[in-house]
Protein backbone atom coordinates (compact mmCIF):
# COMPACT_ATOMS: atom_id res chain seq x y z
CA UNK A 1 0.00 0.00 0.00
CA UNK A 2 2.78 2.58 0.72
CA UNK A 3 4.53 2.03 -2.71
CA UNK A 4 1.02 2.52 -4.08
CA UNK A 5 0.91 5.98 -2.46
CA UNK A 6 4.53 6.85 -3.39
CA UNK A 7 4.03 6.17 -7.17
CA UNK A 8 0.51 8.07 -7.22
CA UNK A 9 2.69 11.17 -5.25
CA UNK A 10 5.53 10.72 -8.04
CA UNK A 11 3.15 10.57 -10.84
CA UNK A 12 1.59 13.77 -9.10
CA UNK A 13 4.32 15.39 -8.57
CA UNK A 14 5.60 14.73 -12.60
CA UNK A 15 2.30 15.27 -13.91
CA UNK A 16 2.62 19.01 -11.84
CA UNK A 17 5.85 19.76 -13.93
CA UNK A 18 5.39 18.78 -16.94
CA UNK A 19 1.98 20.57 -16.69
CA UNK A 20 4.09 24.00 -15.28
CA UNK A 21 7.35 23.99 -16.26
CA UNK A 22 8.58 25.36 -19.58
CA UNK A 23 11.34 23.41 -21.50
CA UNK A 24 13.57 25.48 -23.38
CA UNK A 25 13.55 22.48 -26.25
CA UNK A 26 10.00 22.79 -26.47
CA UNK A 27 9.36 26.07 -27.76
CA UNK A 28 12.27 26.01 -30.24
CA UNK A 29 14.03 28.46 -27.97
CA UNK A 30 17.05 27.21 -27.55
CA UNK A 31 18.76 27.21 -30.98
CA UNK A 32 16.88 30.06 -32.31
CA UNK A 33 18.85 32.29 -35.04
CA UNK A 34 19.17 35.90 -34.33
CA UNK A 35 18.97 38.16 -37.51
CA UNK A 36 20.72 41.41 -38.14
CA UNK A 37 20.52 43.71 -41.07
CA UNK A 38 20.90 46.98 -42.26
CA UNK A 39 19.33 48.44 -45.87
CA UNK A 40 21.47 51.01 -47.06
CA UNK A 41 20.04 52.96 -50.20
CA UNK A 42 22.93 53.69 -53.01
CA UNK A 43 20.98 55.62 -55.81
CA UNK A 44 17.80 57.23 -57.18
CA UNK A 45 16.61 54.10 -58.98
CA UNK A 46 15.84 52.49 -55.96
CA UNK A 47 18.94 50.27 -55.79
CA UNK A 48 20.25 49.08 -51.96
CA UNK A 49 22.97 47.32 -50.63
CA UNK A 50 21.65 45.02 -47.72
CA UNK A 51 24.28 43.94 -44.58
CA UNK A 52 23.13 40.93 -42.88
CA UNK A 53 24.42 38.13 -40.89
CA UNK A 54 22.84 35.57 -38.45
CA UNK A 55 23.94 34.00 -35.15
CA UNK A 56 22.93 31.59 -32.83
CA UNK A 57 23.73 32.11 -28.95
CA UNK A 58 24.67 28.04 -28.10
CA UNK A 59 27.64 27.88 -31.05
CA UNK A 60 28.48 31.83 -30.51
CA UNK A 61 29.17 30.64 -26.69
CA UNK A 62 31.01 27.63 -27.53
CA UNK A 63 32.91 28.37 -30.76
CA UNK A 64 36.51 30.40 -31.14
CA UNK A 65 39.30 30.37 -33.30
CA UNK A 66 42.34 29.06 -31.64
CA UNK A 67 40.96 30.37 -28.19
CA UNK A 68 41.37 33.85 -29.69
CA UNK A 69 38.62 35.17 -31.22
CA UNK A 70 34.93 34.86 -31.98
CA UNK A 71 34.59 35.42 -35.77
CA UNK A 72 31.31 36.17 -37.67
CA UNK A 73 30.36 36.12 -41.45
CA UNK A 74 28.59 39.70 -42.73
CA UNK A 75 26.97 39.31 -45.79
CA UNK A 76 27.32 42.49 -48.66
CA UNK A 77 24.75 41.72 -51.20
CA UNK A 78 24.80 45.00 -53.97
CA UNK A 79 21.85 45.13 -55.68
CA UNK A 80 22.42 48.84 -57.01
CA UNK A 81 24.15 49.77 -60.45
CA UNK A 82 27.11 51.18 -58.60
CA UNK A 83 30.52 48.98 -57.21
CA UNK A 84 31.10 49.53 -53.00
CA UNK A 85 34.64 50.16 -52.59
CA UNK A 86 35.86 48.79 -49.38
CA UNK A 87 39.23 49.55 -47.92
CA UNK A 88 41.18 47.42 -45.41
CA UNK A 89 43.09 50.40 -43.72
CA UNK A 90 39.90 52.76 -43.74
CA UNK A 91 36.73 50.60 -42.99
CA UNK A 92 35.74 50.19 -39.36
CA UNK A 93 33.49 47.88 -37.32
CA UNK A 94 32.47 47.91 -33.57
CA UNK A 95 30.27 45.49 -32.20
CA UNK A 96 27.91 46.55 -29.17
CA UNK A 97 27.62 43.75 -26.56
CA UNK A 98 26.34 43.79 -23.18
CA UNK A 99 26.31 47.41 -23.10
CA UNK A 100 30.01 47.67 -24.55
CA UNK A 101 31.36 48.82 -27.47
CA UNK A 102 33.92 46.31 -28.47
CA UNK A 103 36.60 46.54 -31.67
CA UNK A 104 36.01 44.42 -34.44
CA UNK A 105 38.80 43.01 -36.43
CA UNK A 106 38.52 42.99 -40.32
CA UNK A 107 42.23 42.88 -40.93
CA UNK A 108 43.13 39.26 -39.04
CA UNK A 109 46.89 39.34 -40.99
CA UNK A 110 47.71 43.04 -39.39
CA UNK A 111 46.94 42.32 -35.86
CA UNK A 112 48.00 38.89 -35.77
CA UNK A 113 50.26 37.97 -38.20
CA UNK A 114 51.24 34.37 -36.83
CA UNK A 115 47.77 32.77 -36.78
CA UNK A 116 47.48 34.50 -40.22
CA UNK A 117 50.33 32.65 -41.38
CA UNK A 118 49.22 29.43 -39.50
CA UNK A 119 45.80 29.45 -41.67
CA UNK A 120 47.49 28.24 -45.12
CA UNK A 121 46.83 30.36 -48.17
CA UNK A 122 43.58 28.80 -49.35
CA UNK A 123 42.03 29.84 -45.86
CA UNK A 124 43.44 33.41 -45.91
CA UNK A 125 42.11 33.63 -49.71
CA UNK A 126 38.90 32.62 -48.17
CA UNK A 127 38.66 34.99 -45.43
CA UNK A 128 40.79 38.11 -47.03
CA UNK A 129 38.70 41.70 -46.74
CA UNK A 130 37.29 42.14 -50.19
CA UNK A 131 38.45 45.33 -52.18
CA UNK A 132 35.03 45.75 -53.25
CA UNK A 133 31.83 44.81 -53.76
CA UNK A 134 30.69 44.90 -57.45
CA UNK A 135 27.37 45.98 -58.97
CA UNK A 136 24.69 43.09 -58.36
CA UNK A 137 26.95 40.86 -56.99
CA UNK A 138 27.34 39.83 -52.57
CA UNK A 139 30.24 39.53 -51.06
CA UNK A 140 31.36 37.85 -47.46
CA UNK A 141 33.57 39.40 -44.96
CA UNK A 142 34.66 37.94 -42.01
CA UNK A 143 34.58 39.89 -38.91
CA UNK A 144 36.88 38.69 -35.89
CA UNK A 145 36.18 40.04 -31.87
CA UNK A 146 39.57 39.35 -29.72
CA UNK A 147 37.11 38.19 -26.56
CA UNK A 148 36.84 34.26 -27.11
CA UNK A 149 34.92 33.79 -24.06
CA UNK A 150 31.94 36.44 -25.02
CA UNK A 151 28.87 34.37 -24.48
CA UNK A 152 26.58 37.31 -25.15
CA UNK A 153 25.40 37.89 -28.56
CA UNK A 154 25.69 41.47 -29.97
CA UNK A 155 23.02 43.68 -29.69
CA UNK A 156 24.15 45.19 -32.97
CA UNK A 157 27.22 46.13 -35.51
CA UNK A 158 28.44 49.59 -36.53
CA UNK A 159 30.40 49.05 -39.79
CA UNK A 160 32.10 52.14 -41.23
CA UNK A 161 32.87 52.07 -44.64
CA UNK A 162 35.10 54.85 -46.01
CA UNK A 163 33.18 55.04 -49.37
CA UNK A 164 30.13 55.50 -47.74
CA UNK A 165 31.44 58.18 -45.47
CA UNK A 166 27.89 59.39 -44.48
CA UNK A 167 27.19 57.62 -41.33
CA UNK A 168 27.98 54.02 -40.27
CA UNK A 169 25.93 51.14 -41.50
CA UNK A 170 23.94 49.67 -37.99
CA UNK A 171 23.37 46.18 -38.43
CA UNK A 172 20.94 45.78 -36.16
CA UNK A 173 18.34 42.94 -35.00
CA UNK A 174 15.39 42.05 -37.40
CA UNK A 175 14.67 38.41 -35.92
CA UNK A 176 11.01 38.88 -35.61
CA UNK A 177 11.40 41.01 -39.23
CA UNK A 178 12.95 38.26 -40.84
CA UNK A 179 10.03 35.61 -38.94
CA UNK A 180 7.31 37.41 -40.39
């Protein structure tokens, strides 16, 4: 009789919980991908370059290169009629994170030349800062953050691009945008 009454508490007890408790797995949130973009407008015609790049808080926590540096993929995708000239000694990037701004890194051989080096030539090839971004064409650059343990994902990205000296582009969150 008394392990009769301790399973009927256990399955009240479980029956409670699963009834009350939320699990992150079952409302999708805990590999959701965060969105950012930015639309900048290049001409008269209507044409726009749009800035975008997603990340996901579990593999932004766990993932570095070499224990260095969290690195993220930016998307340039010109659909205007005019190039973007980019310039690796003039373009900027800060990322905003936990209420700090924080340097970006978009020339990886500069500040560290060894683990430049290290990555082999098809790598660097792969990775190199673009000279530009031609008419109707998208382009990747690869954005490194010397804090390996951030765990936070950035609230947004300010990318400065000389040839677009107006303002910096603000990449900034359009998850429930891009869901709709």
């Amino acid at each position: 009789m008394r392990a009769l009454r301790y399973i009927a508490g256990v399955l009240v007890v479980a029956t409670v919980v699963a009834l009350f408790v939320e699990y992150p797995a079952a409302n999708g949130g805990k590999g959701k991908v965060k969105t950012y973009q930015a639309d900048v407008s290049m001409d008269d015609q209507g044409g726009e370059v749009v800035f975008s790049t997603q990340l996901e808080k579990i593999l932004f926590s766990l993932t570095s290169v070499q224990n260095k540096y969290k690195v993220m993929r930016i998307k340039i995708d010109n659909r205007s009629r005019k190039d973007v000239a980019l310039s690796l000694g003039k373009d900027r990037m800060e990322v905003q994170v936990a209420g700090e701004t924080l340097p970006a890194i978009l020339d990886l051989g500069k500040h560290d030349p060894a683990m430049w080096e290290a990555l082999g030539a098809t790598m660097r090839d792969q990775i190199a800062y673009p000279g530009k971004v031609e008419a109707g064409e998208e382009e990747n650059i690869f954005v490194f953050i010397a804090e390996p343990g951030l765990a936070d994902l950035p609230a947004d990205f300010r990318y400065s691009i000389d040839s677009l000296a107006e303002k910096p582009v603000v990449l900034s969150d359009r998850t429930a945008a891009a869901a709709s």
